[in-house]
Protein backbone atom coordinates (compact mmCIF):
# COMPACT_ATOMS: atom_id res chain seq x y z
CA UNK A 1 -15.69 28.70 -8.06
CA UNK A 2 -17.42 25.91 -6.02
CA UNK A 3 -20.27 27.91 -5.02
CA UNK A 4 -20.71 29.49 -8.98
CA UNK A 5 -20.62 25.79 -9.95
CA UNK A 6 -23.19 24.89 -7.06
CA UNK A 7 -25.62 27.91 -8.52
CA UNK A 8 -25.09 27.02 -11.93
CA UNK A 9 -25.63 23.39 -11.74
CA UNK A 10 -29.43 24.29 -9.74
CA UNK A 11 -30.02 26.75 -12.66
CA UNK A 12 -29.52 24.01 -15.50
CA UNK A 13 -30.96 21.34 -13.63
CA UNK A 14 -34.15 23.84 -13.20
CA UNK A 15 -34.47 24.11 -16.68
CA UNK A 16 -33.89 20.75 -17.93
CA UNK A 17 -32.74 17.64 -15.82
CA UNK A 18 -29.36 16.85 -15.37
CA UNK A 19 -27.76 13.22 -15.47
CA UNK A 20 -28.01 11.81 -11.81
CA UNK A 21 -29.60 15.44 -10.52
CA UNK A 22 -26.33 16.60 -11.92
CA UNK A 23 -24.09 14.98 -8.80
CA UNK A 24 -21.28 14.87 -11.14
CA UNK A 25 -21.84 18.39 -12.75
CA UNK A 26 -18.54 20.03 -11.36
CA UNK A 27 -15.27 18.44 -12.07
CA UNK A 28 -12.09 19.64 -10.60
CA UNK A 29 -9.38 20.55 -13.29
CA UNK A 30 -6.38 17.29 -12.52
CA UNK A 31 -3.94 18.99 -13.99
CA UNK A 32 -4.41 22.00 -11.30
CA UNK A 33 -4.83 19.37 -8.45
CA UNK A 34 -1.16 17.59 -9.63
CA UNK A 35 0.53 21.13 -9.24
CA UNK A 36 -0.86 21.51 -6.20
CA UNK A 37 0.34 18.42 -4.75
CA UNK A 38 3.93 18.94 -6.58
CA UNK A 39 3.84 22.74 -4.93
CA UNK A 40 3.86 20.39 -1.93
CA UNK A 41 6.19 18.32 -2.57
CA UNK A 42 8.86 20.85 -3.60
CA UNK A 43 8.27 23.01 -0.12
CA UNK A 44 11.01 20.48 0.71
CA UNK A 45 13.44 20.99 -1.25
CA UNK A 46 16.90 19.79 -0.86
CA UNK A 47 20.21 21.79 -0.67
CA UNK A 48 21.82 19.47 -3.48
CA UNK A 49 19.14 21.20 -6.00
CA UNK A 50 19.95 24.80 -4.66
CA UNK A 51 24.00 23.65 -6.16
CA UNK A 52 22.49 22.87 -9.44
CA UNK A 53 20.12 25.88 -10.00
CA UNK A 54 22.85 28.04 -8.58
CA UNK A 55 25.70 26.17 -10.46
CA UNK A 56 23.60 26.48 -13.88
CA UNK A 57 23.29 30.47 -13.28
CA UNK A 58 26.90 30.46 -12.94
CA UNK A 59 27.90 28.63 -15.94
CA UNK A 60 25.16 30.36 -18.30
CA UNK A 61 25.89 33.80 -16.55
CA UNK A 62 29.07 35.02 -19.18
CA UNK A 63 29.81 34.15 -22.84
CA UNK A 64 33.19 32.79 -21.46
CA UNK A 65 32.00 30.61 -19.20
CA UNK A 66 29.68 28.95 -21.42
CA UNK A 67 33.00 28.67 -24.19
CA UNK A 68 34.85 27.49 -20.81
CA UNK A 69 31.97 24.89 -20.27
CA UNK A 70 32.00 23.51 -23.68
CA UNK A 71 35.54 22.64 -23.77
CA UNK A 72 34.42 20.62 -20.98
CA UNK A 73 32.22 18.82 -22.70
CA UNK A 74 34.25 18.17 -25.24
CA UNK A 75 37.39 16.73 -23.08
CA UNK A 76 35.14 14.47 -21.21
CA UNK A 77 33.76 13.19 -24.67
CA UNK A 78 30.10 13.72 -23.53
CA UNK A 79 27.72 12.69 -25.37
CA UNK A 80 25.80 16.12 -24.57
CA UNK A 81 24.59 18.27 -27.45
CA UNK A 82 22.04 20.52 -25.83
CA UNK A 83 22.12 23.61 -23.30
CA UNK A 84 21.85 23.42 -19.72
CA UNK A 85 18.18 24.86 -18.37
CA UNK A 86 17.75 27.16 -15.64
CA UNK A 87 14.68 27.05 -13.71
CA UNK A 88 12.44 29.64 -12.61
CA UNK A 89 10.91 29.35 -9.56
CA UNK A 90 7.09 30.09 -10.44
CA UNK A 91 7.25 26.66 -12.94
CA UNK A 92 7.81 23.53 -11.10
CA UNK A 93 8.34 21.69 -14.47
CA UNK A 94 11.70 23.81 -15.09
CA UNK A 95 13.17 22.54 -11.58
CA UNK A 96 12.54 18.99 -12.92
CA UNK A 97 14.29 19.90 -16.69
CA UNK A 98 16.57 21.33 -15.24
CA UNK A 99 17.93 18.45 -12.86
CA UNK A 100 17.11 16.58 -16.51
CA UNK A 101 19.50 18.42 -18.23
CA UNK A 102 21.86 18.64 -15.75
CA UNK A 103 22.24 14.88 -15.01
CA UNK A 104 23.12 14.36 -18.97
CA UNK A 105 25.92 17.15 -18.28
CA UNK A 106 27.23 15.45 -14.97
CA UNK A 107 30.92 14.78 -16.20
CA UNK A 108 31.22 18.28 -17.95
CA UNK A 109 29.93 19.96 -14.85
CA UNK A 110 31.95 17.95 -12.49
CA UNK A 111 35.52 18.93 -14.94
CA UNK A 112 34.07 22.78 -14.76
CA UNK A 113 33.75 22.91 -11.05
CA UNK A 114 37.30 21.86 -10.75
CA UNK A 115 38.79 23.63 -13.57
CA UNK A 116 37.17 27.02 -11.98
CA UNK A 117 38.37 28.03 -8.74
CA UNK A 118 35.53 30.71 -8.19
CA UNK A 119 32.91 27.61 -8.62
CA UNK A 120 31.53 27.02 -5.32
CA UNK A 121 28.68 24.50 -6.25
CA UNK A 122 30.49 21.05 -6.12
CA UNK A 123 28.46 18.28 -6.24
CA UNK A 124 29.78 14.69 -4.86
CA UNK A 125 28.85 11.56 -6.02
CA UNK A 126 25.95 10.79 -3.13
CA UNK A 127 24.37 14.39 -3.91
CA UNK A 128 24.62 13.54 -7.57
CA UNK A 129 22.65 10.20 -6.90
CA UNK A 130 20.22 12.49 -4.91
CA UNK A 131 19.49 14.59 -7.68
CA UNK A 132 18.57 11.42 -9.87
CA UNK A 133 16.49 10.25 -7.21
CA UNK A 134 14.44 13.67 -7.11
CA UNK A 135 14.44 13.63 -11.24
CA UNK A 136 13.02 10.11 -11.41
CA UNK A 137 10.43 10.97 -8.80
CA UNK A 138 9.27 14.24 -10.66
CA UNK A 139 9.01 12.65 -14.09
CA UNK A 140 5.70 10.79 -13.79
CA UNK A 141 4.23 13.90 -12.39
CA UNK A 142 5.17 15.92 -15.62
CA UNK A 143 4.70 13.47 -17.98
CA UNK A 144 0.85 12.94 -16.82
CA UNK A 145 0.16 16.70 -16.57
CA UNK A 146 1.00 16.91 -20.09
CA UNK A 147 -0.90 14.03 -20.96
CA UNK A 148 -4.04 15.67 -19.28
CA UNK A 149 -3.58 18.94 -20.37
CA UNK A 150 -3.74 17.89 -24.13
CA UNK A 151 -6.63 19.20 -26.34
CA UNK A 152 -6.06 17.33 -29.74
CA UNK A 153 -7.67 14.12 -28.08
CA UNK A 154 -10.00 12.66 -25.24
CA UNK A 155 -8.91 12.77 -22.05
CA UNK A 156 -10.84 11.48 -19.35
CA UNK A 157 -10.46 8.18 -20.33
CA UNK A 158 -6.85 8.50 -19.08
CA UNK A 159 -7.71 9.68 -15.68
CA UNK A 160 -8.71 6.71 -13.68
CA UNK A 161 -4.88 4.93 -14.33
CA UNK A 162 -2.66 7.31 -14.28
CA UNK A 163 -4.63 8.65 -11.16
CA UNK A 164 -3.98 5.29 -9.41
CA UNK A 165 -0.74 4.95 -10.75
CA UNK A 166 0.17 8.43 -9.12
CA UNK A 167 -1.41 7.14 -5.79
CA UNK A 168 1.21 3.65 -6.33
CA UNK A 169 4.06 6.18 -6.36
CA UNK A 170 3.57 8.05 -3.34
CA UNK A 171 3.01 5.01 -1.33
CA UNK A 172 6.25 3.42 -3.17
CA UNK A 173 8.15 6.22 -2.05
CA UNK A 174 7.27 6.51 1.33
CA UNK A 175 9.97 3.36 1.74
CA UNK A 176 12.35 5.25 -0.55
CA UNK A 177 16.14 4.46 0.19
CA UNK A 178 16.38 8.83 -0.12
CA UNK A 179 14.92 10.62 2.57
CA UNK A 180 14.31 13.22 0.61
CA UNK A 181 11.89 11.96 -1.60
CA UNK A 182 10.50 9.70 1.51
CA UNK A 183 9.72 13.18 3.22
CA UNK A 184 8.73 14.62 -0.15
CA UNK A 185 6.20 11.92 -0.38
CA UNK A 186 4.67 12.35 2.97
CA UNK A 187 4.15 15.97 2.37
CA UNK A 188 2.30 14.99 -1.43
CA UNK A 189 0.04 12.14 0.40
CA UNK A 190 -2.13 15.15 2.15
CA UNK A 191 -2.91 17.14 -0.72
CA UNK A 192 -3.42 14.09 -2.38
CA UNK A 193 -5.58 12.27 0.06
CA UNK A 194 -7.95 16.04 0.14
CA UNK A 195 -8.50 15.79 -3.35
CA UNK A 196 -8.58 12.17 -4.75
CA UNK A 197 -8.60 9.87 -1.25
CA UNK A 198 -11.95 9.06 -3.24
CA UNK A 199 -11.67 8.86 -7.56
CA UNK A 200 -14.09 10.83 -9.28
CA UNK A 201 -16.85 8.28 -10.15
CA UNK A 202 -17.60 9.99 -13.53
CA UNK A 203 -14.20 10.29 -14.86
CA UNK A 204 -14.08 6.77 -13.91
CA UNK A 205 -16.59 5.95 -16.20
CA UNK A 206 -14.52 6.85 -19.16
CA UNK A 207 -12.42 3.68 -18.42
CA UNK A 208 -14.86 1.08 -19.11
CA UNK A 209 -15.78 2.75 -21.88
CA UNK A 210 -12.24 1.88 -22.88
CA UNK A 211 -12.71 -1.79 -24.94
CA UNK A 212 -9.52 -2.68 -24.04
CA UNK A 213 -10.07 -2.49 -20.02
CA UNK A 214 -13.62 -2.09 -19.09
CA UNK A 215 -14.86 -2.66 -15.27
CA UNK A 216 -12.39 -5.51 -14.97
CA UNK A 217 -9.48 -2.83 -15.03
CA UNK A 218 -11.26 -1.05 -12.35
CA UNK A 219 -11.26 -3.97 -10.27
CA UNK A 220 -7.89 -4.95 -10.71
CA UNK A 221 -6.54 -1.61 -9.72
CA UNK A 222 -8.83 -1.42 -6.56
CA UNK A 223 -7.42 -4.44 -5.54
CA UNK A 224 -4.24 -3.50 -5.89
CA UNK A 225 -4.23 -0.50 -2.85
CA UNK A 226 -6.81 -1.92 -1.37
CA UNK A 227 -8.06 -5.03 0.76
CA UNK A 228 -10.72 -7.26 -1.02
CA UNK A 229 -13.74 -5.97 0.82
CA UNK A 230 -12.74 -2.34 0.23
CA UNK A 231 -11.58 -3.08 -3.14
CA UNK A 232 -15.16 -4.69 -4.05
CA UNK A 233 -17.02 -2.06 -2.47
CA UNK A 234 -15.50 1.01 -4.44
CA UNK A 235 -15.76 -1.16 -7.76
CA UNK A 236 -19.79 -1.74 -6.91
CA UNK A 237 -19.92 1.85 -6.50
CA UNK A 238 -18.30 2.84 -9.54
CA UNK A 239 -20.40 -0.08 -11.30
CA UNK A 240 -24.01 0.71 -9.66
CA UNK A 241 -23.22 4.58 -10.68
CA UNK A 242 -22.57 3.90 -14.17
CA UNK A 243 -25.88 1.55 -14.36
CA UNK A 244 -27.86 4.56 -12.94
CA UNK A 245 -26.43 6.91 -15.51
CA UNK A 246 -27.59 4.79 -17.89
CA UNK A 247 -30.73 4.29 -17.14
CA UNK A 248 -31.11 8.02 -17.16
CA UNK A 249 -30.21 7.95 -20.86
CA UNK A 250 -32.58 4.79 -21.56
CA UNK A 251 -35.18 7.10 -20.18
CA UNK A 252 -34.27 10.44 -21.84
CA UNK A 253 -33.63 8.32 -24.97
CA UNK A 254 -36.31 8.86 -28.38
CA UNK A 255 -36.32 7.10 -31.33
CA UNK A 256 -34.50 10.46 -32.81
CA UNK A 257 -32.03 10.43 -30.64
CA UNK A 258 -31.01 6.86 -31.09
CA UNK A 259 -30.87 7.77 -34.23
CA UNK A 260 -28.27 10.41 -34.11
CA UNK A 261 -26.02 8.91 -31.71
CA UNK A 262 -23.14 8.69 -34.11
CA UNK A 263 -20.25 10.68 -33.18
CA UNK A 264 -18.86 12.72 -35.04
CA UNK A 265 -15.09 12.41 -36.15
CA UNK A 266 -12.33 15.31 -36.39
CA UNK A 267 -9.09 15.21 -37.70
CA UNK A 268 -6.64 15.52 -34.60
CA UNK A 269 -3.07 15.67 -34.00
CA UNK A 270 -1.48 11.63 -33.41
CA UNK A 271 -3.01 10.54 -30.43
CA UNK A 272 -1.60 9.58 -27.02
CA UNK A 273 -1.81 5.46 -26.55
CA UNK A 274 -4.80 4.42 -25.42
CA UNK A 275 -5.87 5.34 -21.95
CA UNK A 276 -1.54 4.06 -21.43
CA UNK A 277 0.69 6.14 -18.36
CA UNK A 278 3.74 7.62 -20.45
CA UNK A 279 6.00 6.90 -17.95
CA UNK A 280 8.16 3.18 -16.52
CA UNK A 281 7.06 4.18 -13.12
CA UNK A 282 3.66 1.65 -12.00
CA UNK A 283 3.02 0.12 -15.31
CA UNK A 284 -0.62 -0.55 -14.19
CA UNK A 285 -2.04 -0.55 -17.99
CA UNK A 286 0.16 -3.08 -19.33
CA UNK A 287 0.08 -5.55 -16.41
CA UNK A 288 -3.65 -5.86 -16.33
CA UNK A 289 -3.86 -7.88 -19.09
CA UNK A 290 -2.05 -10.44 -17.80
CA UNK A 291 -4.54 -11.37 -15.30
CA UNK A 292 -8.09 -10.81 -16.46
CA UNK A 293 -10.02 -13.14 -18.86
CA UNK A 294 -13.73 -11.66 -18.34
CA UNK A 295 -16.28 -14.14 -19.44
CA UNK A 296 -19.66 -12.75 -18.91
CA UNK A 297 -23.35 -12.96 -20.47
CA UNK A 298 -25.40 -10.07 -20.24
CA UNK A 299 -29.18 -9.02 -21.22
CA UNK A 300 -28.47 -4.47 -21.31
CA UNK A 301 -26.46 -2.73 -23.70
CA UNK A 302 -24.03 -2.41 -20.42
CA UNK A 303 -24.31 -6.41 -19.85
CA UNK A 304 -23.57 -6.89 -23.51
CA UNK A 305 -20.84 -4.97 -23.80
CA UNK A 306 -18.97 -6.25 -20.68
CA UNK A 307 -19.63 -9.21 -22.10
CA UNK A 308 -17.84 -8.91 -25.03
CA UNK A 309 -13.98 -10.08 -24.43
CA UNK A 310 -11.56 -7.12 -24.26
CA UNK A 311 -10.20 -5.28 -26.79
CA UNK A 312 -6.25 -7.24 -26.96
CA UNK A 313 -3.52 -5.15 -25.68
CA UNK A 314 -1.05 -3.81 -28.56
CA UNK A 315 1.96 -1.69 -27.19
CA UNK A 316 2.19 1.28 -29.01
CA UNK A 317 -1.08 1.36 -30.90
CA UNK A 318 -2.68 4.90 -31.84
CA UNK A 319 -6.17 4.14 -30.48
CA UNK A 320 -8.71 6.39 -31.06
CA UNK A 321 -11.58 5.76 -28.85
CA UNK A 322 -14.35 8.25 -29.91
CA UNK A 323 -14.18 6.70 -33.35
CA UNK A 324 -14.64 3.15 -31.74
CA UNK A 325 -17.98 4.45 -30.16
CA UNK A 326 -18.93 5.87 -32.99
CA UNK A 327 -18.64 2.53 -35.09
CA UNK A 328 -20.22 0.94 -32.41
CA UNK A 329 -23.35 3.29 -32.24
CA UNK A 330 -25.56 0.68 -34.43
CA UNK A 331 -24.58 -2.29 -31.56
CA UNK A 332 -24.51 0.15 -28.37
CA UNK A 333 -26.72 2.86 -29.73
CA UNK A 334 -27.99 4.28 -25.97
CA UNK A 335 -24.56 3.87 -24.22
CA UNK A 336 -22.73 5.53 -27.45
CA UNK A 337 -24.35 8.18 -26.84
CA UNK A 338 -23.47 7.85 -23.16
CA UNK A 339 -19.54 7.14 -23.95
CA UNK A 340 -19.91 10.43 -26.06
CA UNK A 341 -21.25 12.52 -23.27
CA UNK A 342 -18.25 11.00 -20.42
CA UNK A 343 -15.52 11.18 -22.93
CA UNK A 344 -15.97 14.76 -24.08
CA UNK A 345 -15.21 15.57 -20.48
CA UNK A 346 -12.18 17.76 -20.12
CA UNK A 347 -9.70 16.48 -17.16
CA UNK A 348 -7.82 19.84 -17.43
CA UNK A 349 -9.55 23.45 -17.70
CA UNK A 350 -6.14 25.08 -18.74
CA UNK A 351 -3.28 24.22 -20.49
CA UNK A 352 -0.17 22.33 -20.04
CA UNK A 353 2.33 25.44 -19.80
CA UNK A 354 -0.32 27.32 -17.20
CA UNK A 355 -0.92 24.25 -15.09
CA UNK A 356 2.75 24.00 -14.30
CA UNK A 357 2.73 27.73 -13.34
CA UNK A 358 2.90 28.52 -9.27
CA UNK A 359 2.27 31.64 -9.79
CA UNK A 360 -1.05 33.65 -10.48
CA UNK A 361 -2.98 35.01 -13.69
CA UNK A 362 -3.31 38.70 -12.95
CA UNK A 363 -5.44 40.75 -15.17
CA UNK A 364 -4.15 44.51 -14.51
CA UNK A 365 -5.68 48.09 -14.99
CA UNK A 366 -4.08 48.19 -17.87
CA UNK A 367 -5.32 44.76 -19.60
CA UNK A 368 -8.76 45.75 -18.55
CA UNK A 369 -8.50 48.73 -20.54
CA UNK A 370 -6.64 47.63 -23.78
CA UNK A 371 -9.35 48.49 -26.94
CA UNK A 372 -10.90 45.26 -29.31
CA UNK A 373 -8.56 45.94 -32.10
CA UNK A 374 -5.79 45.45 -29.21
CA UNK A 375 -7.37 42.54 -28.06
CA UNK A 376 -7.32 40.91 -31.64
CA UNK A 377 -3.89 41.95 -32.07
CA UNK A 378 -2.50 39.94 -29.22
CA UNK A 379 -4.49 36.94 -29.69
CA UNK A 380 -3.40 37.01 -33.17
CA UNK A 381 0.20 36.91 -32.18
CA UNK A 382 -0.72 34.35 -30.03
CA UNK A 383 -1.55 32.00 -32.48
CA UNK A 384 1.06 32.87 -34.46
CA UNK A 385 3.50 32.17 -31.40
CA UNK A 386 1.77 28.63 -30.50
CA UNK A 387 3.70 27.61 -33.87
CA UNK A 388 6.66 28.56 -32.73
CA UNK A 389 8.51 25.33 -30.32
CA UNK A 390 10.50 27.42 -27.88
CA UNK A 391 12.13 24.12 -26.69
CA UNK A 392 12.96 23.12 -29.64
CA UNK A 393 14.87 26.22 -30.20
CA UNK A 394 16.24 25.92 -26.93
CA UNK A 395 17.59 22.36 -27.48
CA UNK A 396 19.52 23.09 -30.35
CA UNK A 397 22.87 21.13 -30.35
CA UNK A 398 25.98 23.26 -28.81
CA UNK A 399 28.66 24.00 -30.95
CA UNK A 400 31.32 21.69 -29.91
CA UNK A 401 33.71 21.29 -32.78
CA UNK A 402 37.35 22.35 -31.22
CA UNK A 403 37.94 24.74 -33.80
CA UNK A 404 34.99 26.94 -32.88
CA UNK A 405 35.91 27.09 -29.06
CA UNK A 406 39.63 28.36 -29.26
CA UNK A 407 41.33 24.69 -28.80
């Protein structure tokens, strides 16, 4: 892939000149990366989870088990309505529901195991605690691969912070109180530190085009992992790049262009909060605020808008942020077009349910051969399946009324 992207990039930039020689042509899909690093991660894996995955299969196996494990439920007066999960071991995401699920059937679990004498998958109290500790630390990892896998919305203006905040959490956990998730972390740090030691200068971009957090938030979260001189240095970078950039679009720019800069706006699903990490873990968003106040005077269109006091904070707010370029394409009519450019970059080249997948897309003999009509057929019932929530189907509520399970 690197060396089609190396070709490709001399072909284009051949033909037509690419921004900044077209150094930031090829992007790595983030949503791969973060399953690489949890593949890492979960090389460790504890005993304690082996109990649950194996306990789960045990419990789901027979129809009178499952009766046998809703009684259970019901005498410990749960408040647990859904189905256990069993995971499968080519999806890292169904380890982590599953511990999810399982930690919101604790009590029932715990009365099965002792009310069946062929159980053998006990779980005490400490391993219990160590399977919240590994369901905490998986969370923010599955909540941000969702988050950069989506397609209804921009995306690379949510790289930069939840990037850094995933960068806060391995370091955090390195001083864990579980050695699990201390050697867990350790593991993570390398495959982190080979792909994003350094942040991808582009994708940072996409942050100050955020109104709400602009260079200041880059600052702040520099200095946060790193020492002052460091911390300045990568912000000058990431500054110094982005006034380059531009004036490659000040020079590319014609009066037409200008013209046209407006972007265009599509109806989309709700979207995600602006540029906010879905998860308690590292709250890096919502803290910045409480320690910038920019106050700067500037000549550019990039001077004038960092000039302009941030965009205030509101928890919770639907922001769309291709719209906000778009209105501001009369005031910033070179750098909208810029912001238009950096925030139609993907972060994720597949989607969410692929990117948690360890195993391989194979493409057999006999996919190669199936005919177009064939081919139309499937992707048909594809679509039609994409409307169809299998989780939701999955989380239906159990049938726990004692008249329905023979009490």
């Amino acid at each position: 892939m690197d060396v089609f992207a190396a070709r490709l990039e001399c072909d284009l930039n051949a033909c037509s000149p690419l921004p900044l020689d077209g150094r930031y042509f090829h992007i790595r899909c983030c949503a791969h990366i973060l399953n690489l690093i949890v593949q890492e991660g979960l090389r460790v894996i504890d005993g304690c989870i082996v109990k649950v995955r194996e306990g789960v299969k045990y419990i789901t196996l027979t129809e009178g088990r499952k009766i046998k494990f809703k009684q259970c439920v019901v005498a410990t007066n749960s408040d647990f309505k859904l189905k256990l999960k069993k995971d499968v071991s080519t999806r890292w995401n169904s380890t982590f529901l599953m511990l999810e699920r399982a930690l919101l059937a604790k009590e029932a679990i715990d009365m099965f195991a002792k009310r069946d004498s062929s159980y053998e998958f006990y779980l005490s109290s400490l391993e219990w605690k160590h399977i919240q500790s590994m369901s905490n630390f998986l969370e923010p990892f599955y909540l941000i691969t969702k988050l950069f896998s989506g397609s209804d919305y921009p995306t690379a203006n949510h790289y930069f912070g939840n990037i850094l905040s995933i960068e806060k959490l391995l370091h955090d956990a390195h001083i864990d109180e579980d050695p699990m998730i201390q050697i867990m972390a350790s593991t993570m740090q390398g495959k982190f530190d080979k792909y994003w030691s350094n942040y991808s200068v582009i994708l940072s971009f996409a942050v100050i085009f955020d109104p709400h957090y602009k260079l200041d938030f880059v600052k702040n979260s520099y200095s946060i992992l790193y020492v002052d001189d460091e911390a300045n240095r990568k912000a000058q970078i990431v500054l110094s790049e982005f006034i380059e950039m531009y004036t490659f679009y000040v020079k590319s720019s014609t009066p037409c262009a200008s013209s046209s800069s407006s972007l265009q706006s599509t109806s989309r699903s709700p979207l995600p909060l602006s540029s906010s990490t879905p998860f308690k873990t590292g709250d890096i968003y919502k803290n910045f605020h409480a320690t910038i106040a920019p106050s700067r005077v500037g000549a550019s269109e990039v001077d004038a808008y960092l000039s302009v006091p941030l965009r205030k904070y509101i928890p919770g707010e639907e922001f769309d942020i291709l719209n906000y370029w778009k209105e501001q394409s009369a005031s910033y009519p070179i750098l909208s077009r810029m912001a238009k450019d950096v925030l139609a970059i993907p972060i994720s080249s597949v989607a969410s349910e692929t990117s948690f997948s360890m195993g391989g897309r194979i493409l057999t003999n006999i996919r190669s051969c199936l005919s177009d009509k064939h081919l139309e057929a499937l992707v048909t019932s594809k679509n039609w399946l994409d409307g169809y929530d299998e989780e939701e189907y999955e989380d239906c509520e159990l049938d726990t009324e004692p008249s329905n399970l023979g009490l």
